[in-house]
PDB file of N, CA and C in Angstrom:
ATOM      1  N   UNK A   1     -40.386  11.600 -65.731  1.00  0.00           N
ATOM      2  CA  UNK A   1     -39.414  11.467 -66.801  1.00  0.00           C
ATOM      3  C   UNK A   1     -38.485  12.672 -66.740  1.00  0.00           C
ATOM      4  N   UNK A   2     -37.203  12.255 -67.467  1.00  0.00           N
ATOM      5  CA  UNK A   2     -35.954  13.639 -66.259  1.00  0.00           C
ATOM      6  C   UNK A   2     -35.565  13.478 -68.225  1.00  0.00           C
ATOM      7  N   UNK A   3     -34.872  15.097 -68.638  1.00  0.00           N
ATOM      8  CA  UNK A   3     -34.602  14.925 -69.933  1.00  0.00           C
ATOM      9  C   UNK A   3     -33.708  15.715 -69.955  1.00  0.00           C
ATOM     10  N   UNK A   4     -32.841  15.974 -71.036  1.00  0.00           N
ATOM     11  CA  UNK A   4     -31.647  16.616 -71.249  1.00  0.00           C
ATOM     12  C   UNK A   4     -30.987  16.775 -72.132  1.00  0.00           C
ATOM     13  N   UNK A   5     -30.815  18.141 -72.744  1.00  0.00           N
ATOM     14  CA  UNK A   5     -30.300  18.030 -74.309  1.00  0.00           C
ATOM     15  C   UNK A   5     -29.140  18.853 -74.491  1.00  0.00           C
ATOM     16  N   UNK A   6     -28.058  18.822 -75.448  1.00  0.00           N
ATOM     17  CA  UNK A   6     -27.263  19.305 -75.377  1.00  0.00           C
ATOM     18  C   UNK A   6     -27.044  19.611 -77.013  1.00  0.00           C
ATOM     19  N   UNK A   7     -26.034  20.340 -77.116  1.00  0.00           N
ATOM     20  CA  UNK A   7     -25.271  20.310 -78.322  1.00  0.00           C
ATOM     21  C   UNK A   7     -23.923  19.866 -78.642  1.00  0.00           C
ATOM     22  N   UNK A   8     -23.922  18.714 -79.272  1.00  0.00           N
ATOM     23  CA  UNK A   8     -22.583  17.988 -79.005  1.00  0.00           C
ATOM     24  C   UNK A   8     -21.901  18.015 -80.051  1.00  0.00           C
ATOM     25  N   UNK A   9     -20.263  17.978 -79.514  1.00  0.00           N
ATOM     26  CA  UNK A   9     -19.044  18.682 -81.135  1.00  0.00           C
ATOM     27  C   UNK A   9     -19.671  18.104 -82.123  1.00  0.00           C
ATOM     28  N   UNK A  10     -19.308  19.289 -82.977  1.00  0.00           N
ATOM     29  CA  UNK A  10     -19.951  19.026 -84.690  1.00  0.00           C
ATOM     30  C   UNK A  10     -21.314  19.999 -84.455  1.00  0.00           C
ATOM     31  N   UNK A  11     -22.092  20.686 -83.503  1.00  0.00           N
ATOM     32  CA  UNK A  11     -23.336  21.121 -83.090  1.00  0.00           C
ATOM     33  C   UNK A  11     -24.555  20.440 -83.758  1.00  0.00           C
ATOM     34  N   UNK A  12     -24.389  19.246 -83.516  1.00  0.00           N
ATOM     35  CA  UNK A  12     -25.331  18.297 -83.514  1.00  0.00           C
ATOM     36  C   UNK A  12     -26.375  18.433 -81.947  1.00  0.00           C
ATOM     37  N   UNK A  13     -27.682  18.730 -82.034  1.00  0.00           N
ATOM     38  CA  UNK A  13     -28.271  18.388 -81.049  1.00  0.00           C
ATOM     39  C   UNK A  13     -28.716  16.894 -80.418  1.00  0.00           C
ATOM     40  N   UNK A  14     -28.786  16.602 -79.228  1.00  0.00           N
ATOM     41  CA  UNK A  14     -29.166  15.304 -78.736  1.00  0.00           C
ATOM     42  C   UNK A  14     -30.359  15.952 -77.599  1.00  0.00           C
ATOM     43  N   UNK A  15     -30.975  14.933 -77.731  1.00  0.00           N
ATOM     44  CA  UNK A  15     -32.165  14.841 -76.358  1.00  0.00           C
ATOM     45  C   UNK A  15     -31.953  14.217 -76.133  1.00  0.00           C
ATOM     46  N   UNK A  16     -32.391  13.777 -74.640  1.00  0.00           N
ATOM     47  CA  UNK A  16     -32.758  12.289 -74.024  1.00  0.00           C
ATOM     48  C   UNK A  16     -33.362  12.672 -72.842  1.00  0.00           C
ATOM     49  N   UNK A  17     -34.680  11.071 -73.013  1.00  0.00           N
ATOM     50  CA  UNK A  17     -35.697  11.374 -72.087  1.00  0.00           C
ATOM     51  C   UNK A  17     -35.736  10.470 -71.559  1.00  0.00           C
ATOM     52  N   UNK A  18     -35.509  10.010 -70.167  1.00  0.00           N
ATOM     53  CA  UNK A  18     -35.172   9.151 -69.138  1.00  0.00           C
ATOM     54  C   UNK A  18     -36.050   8.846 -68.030  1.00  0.00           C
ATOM     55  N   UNK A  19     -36.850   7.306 -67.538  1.00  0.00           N
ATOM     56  CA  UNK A  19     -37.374   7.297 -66.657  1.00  0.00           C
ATOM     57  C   UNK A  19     -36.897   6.336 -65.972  1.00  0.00           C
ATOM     58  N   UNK A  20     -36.979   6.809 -64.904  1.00  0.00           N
ATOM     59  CA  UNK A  20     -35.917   5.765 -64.064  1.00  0.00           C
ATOM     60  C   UNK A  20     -36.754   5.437 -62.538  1.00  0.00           C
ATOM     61  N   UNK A  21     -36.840   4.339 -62.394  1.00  0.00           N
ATOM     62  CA  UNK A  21     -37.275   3.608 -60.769  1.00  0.00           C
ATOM     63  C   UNK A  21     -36.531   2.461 -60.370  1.00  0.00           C
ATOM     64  N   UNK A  22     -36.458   2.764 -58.945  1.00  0.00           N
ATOM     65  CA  UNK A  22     -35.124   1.698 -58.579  1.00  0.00           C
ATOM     66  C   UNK A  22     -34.444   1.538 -58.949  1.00  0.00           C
ATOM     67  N   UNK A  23     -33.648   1.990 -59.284  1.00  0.00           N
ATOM     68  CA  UNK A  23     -32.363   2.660 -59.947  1.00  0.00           C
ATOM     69  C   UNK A  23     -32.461   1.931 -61.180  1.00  0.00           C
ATOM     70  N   UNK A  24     -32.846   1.194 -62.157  1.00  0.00           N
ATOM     71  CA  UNK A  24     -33.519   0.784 -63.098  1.00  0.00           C
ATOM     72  C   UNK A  24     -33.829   2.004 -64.300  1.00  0.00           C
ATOM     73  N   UNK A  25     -33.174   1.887 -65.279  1.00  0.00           N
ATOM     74  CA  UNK A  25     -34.098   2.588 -66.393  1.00  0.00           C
ATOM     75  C   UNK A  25     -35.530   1.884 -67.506  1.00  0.00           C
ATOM     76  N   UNK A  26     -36.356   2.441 -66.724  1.00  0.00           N
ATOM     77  CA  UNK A  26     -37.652   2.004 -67.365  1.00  0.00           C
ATOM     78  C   UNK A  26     -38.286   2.503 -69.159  1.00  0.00           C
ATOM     79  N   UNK A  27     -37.442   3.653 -68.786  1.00  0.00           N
ATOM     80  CA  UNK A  27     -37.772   3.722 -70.771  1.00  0.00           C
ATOM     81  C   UNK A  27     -36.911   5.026 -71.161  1.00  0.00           C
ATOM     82  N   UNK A  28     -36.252   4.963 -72.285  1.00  0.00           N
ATOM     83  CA  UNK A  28     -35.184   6.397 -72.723  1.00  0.00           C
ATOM     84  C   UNK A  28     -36.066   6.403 -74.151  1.00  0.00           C
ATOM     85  N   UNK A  29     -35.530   7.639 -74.294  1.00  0.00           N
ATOM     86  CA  UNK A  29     -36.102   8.253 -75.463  1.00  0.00           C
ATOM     87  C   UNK A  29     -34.922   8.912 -76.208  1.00  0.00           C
ATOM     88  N   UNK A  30     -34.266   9.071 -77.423  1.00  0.00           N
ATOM     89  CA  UNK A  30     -33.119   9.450 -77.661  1.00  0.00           C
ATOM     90  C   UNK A  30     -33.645  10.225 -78.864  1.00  0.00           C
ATOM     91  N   UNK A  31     -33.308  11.064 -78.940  1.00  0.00           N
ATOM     92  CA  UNK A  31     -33.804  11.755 -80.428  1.00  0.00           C
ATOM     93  C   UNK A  31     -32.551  13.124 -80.699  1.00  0.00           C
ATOM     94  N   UNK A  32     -32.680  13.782 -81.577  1.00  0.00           N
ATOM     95  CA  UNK A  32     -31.694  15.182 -82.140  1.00  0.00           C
ATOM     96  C   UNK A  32     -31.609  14.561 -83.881  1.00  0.00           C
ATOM     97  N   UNK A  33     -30.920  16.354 -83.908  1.00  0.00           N
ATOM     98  CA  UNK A  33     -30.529  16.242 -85.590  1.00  0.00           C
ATOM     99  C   UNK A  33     -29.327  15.301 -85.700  1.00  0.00           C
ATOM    100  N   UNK A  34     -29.165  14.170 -85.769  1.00  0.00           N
ATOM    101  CA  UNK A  34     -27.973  13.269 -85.910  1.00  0.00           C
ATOM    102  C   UNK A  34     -28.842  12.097 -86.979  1.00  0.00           C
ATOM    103  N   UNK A  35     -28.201  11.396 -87.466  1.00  0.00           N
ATOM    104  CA  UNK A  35     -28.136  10.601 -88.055  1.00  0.00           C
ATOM    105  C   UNK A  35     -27.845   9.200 -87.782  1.00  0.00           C
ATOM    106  N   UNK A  36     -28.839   7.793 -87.862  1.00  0.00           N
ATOM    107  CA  UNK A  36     -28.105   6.723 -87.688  1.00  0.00           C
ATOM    108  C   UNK A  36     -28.197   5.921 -88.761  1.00  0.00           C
ATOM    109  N   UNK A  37     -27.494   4.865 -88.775  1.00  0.00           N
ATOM    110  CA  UNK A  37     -27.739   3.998 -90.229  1.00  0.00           C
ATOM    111  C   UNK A  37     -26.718   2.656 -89.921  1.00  0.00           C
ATOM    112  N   UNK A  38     -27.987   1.628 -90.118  1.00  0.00           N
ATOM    113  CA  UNK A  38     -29.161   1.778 -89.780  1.00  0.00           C
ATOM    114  C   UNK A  38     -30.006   2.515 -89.458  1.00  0.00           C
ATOM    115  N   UNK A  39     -31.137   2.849 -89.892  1.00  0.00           N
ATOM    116  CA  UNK A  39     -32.132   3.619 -89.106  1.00  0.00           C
ATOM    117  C   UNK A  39     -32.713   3.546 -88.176  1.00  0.00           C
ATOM    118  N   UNK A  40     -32.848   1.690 -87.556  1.00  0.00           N
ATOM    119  CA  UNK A  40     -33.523   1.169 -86.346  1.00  0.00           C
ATOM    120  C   UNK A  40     -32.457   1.232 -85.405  1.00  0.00           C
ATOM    121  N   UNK A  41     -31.227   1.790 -85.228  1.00  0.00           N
ATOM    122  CA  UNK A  41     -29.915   1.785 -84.464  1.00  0.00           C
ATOM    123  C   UNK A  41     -30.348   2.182 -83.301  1.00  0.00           C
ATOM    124  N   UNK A  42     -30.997   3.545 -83.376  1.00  0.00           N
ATOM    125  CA  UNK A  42     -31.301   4.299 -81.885  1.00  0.00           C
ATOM    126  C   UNK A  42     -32.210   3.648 -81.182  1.00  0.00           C
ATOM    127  N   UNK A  43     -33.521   3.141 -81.739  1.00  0.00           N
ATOM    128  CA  UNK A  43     -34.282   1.764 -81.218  1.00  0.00           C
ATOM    129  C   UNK A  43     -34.128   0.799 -80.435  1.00  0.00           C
ATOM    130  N   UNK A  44     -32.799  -0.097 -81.353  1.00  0.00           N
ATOM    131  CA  UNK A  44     -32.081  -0.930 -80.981  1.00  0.00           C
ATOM    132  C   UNK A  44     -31.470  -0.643 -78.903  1.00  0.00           C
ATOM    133  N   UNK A  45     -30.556   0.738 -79.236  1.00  0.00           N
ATOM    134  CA  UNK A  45     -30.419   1.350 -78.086  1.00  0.00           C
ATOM    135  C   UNK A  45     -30.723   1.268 -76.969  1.00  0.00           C
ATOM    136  N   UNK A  46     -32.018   2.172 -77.383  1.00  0.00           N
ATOM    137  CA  UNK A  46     -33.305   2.141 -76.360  1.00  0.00           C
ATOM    138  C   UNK A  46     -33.688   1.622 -75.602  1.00  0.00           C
ATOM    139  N   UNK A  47     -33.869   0.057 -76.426  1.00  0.00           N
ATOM    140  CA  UNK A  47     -34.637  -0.977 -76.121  1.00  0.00           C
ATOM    141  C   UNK A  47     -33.376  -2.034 -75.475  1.00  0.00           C
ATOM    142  N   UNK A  48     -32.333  -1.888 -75.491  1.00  0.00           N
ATOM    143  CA  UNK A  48     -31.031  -2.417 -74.896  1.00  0.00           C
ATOM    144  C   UNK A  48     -30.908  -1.518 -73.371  1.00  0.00           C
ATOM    145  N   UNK A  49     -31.185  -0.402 -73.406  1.00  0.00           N
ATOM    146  CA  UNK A  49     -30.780   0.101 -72.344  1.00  0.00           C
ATOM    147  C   UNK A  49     -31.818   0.138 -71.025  1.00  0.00           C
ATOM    148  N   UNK A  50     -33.118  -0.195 -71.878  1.00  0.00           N
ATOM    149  CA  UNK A  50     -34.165  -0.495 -71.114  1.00  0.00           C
ATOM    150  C   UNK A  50     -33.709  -1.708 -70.211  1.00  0.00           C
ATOM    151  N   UNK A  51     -34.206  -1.299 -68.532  1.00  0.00           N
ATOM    152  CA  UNK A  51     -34.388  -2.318 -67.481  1.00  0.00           C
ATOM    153  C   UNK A  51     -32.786  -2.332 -67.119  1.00  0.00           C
ATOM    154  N   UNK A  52     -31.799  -1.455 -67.511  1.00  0.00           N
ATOM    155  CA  UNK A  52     -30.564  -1.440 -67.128  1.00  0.00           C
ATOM    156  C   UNK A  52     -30.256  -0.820 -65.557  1.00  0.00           C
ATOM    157  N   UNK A  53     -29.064  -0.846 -65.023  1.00  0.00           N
ATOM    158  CA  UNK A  53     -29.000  -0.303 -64.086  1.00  0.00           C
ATOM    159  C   UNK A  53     -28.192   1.182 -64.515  1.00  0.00           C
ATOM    160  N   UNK A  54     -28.816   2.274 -63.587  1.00  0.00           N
ATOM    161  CA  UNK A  54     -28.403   3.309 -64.478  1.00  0.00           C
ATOM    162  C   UNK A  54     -26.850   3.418 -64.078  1.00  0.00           C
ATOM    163  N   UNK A  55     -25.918   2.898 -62.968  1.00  0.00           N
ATOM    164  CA  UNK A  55     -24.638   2.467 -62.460  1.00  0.00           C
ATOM    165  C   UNK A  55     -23.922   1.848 -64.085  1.00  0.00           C
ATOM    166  N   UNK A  56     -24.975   1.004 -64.647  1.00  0.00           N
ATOM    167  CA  UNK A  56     -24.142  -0.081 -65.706  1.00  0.00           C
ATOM    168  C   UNK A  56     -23.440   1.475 -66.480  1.00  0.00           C
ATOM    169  N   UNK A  57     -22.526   0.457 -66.905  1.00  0.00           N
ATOM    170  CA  UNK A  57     -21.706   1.044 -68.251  1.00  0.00           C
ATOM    171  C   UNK A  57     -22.582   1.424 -69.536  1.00  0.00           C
ATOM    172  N   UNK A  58     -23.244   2.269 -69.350  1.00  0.00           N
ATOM    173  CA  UNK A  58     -24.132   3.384 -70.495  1.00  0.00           C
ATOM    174  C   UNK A  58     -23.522   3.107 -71.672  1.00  0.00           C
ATOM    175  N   UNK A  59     -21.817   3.653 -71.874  1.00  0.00           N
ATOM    176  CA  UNK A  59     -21.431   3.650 -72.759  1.00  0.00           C
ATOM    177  C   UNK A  59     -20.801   2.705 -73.828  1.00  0.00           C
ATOM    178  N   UNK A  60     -20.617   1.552 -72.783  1.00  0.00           N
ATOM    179  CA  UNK A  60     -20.087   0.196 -73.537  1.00  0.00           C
ATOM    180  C   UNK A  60     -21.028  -0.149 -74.263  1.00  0.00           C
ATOM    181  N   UNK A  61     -22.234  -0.423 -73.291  1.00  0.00           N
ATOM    182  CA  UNK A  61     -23.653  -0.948 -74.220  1.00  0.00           C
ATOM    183  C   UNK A  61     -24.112  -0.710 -75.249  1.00  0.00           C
ATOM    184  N   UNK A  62     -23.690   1.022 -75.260  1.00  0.00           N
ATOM    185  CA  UNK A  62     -24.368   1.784 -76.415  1.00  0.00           C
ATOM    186  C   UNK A  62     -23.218   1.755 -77.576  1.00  0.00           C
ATOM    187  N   UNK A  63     -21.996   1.242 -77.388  1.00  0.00           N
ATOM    188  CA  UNK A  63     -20.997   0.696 -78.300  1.00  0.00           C
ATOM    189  C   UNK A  63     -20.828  -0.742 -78.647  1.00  0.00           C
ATOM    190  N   UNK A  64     -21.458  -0.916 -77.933  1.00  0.00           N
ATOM    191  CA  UNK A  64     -21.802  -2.849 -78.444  1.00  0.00           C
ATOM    192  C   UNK A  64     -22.947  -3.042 -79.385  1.00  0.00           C
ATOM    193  N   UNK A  65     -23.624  -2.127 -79.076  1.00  0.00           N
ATOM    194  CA  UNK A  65     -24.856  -2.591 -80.112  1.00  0.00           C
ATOM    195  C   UNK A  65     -24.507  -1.835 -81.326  1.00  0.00           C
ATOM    196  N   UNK A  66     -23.860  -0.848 -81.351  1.00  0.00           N
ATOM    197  CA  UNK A  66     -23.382  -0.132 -82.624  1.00  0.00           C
ATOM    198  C   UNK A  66     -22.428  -1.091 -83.392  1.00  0.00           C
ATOM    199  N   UNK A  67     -21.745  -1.736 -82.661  1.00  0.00           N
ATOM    200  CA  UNK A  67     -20.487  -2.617 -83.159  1.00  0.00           C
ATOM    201  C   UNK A  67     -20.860  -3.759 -83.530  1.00  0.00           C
ATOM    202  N   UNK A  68     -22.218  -4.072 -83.160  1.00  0.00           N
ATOM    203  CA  UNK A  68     -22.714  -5.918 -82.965  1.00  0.00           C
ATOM    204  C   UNK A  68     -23.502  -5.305 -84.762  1.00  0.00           C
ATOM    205  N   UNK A  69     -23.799  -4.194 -84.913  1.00  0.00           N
ATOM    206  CA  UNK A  69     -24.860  -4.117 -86.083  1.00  0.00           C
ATOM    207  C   UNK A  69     -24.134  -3.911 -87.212  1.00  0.00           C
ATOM    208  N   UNK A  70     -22.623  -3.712 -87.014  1.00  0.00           N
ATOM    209  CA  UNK A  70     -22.122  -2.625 -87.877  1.00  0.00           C
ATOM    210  C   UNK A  70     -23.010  -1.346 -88.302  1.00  0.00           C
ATOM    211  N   UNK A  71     -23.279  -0.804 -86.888  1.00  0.00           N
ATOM    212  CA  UNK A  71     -23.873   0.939 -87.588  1.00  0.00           C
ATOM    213  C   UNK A  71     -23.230   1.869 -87.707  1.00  0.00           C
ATOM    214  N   UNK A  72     -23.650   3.013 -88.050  1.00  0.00           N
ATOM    215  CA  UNK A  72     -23.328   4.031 -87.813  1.00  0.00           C
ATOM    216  C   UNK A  72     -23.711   5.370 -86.983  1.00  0.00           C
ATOM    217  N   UNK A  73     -23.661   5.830 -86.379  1.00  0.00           N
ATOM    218  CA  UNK A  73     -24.022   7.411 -85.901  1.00  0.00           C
ATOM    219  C   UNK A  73     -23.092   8.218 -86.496  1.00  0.00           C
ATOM    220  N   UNK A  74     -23.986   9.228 -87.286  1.00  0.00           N
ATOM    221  CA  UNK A  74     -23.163  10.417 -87.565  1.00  0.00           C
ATOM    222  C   UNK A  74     -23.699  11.725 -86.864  1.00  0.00           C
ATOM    223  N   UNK A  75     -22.700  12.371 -86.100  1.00  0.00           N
ATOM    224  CA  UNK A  75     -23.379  13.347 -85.386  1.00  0.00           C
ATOM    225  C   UNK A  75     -23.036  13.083 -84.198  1.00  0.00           C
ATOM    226  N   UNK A  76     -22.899  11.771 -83.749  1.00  0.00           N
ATOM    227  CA  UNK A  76     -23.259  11.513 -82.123  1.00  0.00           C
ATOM    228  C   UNK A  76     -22.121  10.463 -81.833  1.00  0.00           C
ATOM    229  N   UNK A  77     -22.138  10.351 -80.562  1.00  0.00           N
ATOM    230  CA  UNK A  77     -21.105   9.073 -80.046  1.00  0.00           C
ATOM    231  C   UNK A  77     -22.186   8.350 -78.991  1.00  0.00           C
ATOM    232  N   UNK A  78     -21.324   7.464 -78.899  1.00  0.00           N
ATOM    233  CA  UNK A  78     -21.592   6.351 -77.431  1.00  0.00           C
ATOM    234  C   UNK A  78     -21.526   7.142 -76.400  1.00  0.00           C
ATOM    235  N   UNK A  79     -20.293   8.010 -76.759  1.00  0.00           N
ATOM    236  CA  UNK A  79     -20.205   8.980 -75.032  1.00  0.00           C
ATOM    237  C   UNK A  79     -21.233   9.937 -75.216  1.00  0.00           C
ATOM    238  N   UNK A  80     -21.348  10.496 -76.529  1.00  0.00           N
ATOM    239  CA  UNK A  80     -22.253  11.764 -76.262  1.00  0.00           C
ATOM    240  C   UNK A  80     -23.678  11.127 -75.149  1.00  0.00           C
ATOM    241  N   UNK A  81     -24.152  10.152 -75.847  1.00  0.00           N
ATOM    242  CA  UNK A  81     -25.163   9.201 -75.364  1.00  0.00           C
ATOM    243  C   UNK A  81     -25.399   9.232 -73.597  1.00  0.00           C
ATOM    244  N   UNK A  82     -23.981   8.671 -73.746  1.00  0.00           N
ATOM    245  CA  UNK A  82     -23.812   7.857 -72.047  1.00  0.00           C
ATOM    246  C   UNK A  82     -23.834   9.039 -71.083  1.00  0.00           C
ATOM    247  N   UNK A  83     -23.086  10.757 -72.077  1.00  0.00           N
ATOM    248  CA  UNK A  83     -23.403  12.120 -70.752  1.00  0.00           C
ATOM    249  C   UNK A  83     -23.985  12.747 -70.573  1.00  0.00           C
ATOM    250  N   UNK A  84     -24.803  12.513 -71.868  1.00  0.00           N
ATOM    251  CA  UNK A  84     -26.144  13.141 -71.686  1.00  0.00           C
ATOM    252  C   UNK A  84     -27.931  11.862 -70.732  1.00  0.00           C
ATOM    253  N   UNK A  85     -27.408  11.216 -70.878  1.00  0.00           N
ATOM    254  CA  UNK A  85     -28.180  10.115 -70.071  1.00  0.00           C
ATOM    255  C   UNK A  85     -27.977  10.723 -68.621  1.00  0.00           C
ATOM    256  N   UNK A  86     -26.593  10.792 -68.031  1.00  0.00           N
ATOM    257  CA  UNK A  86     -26.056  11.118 -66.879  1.00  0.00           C
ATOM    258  C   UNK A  86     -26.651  12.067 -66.427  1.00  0.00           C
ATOM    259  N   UNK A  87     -26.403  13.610 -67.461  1.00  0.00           N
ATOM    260  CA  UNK A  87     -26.900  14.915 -67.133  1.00  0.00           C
ATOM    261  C   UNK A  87     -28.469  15.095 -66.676  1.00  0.00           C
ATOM    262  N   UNK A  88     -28.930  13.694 -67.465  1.00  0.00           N
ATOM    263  CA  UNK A  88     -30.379  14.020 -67.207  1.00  0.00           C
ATOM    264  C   UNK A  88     -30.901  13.685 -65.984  1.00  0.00           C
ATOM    265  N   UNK A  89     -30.028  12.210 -65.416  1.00  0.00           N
ATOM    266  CA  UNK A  89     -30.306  12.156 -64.199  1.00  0.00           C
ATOM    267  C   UNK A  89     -29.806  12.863 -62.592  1.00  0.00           C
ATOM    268  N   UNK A  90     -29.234  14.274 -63.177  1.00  0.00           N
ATOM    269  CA  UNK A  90     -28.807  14.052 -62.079  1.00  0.00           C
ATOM    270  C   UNK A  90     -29.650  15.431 -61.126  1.00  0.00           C
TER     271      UNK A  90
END
Protein backbone atom coordinates (compact mmCIF):
# COMPACT_ATOMS: atom_id res chain seq x y z
CA UNK A 1 0.00 0.00 0.00
CA UNK A 2 1.81 3.45 -1.35
CA UNK A 3 0.28 6.66 0.73
CA UNK A 4 0.53 10.30 0.58
CA UNK A 5 -0.50 13.29 2.35
CA UNK A 6 -0.40 16.71 1.80
CA UNK A 7 -1.69 19.99 2.90
CA UNK A 8 -4.02 21.41 0.52
CA UNK A 9 -5.08 25.43 0.03
CA UNK A 10 -7.13 26.39 2.94
CA UNK A 11 -4.33 23.93 5.06
CA UNK A 12 -6.62 21.31 5.13
CA UNK A 13 -4.78 17.96 5.44
CA UNK A 14 -5.52 14.92 3.02
CA UNK A 15 -4.14 11.32 3.15
CA UNK A 16 -4.49 8.74 0.80
CA UNK A 17 -3.75 5.18 0.94
CA UNK A 18 -3.49 3.36 -2.31
CA UNK A 19 -3.13 -0.25 -3.42
CA UNK A 20 -2.64 -0.88 -6.67
CA UNK A 21 -2.02 -4.31 -8.95
CA UNK A 22 -2.11 -4.38 -12.56
CA UNK A 23 -2.43 -1.19 -12.92
CA UNK A 24 -5.86 -1.56 -11.22
CA UNK A 25 -6.65 0.19 -7.93
CA UNK A 26 -7.55 -2.46 -5.46
CA UNK A 27 -8.51 -0.34 -2.43
CA UNK A 28 -7.92 3.71 -1.47
CA UNK A 29 -8.29 4.96 1.70
CA UNK A 30 -9.00 8.79 1.84
CA UNK A 31 -9.06 10.44 5.11
CA UNK A 32 -7.73 14.33 6.60
CA UNK A 33 -9.27 17.20 8.54
CA UNK A 34 -11.84 18.08 5.69
CA UNK A 35 -15.25 17.72 5.78
CA UNK A 36 -17.91 15.90 3.59
CA UNK A 37 -21.65 16.11 3.57
CA UNK A 38 -22.95 13.83 3.04
CA UNK A 39 -20.97 11.98 5.36
CA UNK A 40 -20.92 8.63 3.28
CA UNK A 41 -19.39 10.94 0.24
CA UNK A 42 -15.74 9.82 0.75
CA UNK A 43 -17.05 6.08 0.89
CA UNK A 44 -19.02 6.55 -1.95
CA UNK A 45 -15.49 7.60 -3.60
CA UNK A 46 -13.61 4.92 -2.51
CA UNK A 47 -15.72 2.41 -3.40
CA UNK A 48 -16.17 4.11 -7.08
CA UNK A 49 -12.61 4.30 -7.54
CA UNK A 50 -12.08 0.83 -6.53
CA UNK A 51 -11.04 -1.70 -9.54
CA UNK A 52 -10.34 1.56 -11.65
CA UNK A 53 -7.56 1.98 -13.90
CA UNK A 54 -5.14 4.18 -12.22
CA UNK A 55 -4.63 5.93 -16.17
CA UNK A 56 -8.71 6.62 -15.76
CA UNK A 57 -9.67 10.13 -15.11
CA UNK A 58 -9.27 10.19 -11.08
CA UNK A 59 -10.70 13.42 -11.20
CA UNK A 60 -13.87 13.32 -13.27
CA UNK A 61 -15.00 10.30 -11.25
CA UNK A 62 -14.36 11.86 -8.10
CA UNK A 63 -16.59 14.87 -9.53
CA UNK A 64 -19.31 12.76 -10.73
CA UNK A 65 -20.06 11.17 -7.71
CA UNK A 66 -19.95 14.49 -5.83
CA UNK A 67 -22.31 15.94 -8.51
CA UNK A 68 -24.54 12.66 -8.93
CA UNK A 69 -25.14 13.08 -4.80
CA UNK A 70 -25.35 16.67 -4.62
CA UNK A 71 -22.40 16.70 -1.95
CA UNK A 72 -20.25 18.57 -0.59
CA UNK A 73 -16.42 18.66 0.35
CA UNK A 74 -15.31 21.36 2.35
CA UNK A 75 -11.67 21.52 2.61
CA UNK A 76 -10.89 19.41 -0.39
CA UNK A 77 -11.46 19.17 -4.20
CA UNK A 78 -11.75 16.47 -6.87
CA UNK A 79 -8.27 17.68 -7.88
CA UNK A 80 -6.89 17.79 -4.48
CA UNK A 81 -8.07 13.99 -4.54
CA UNK A 82 -6.96 13.05 -8.08
CA UNK A 83 -2.93 14.66 -6.99
CA UNK A 84 -2.64 13.34 -4.24
CA UNK A 85 -3.74 9.72 -5.51
CA UNK A 86 -0.99 10.46 -8.26
CA UNK A 87 1.73 11.54 -5.69
CA UNK A 88 1.19 8.43 -3.97
CA UNK A 89 1.77 6.39 -6.80
CA UNK A 90 4.52 7.48 -8.07
Amino acid sequence: MKESERKVEGGKLLRIKVDVQENLIKNVSIEGDFFAHPENTIEQIEQELTNKEIDSDLEKIVQEIIDKNNAELVGVTAKDINEVILEALK
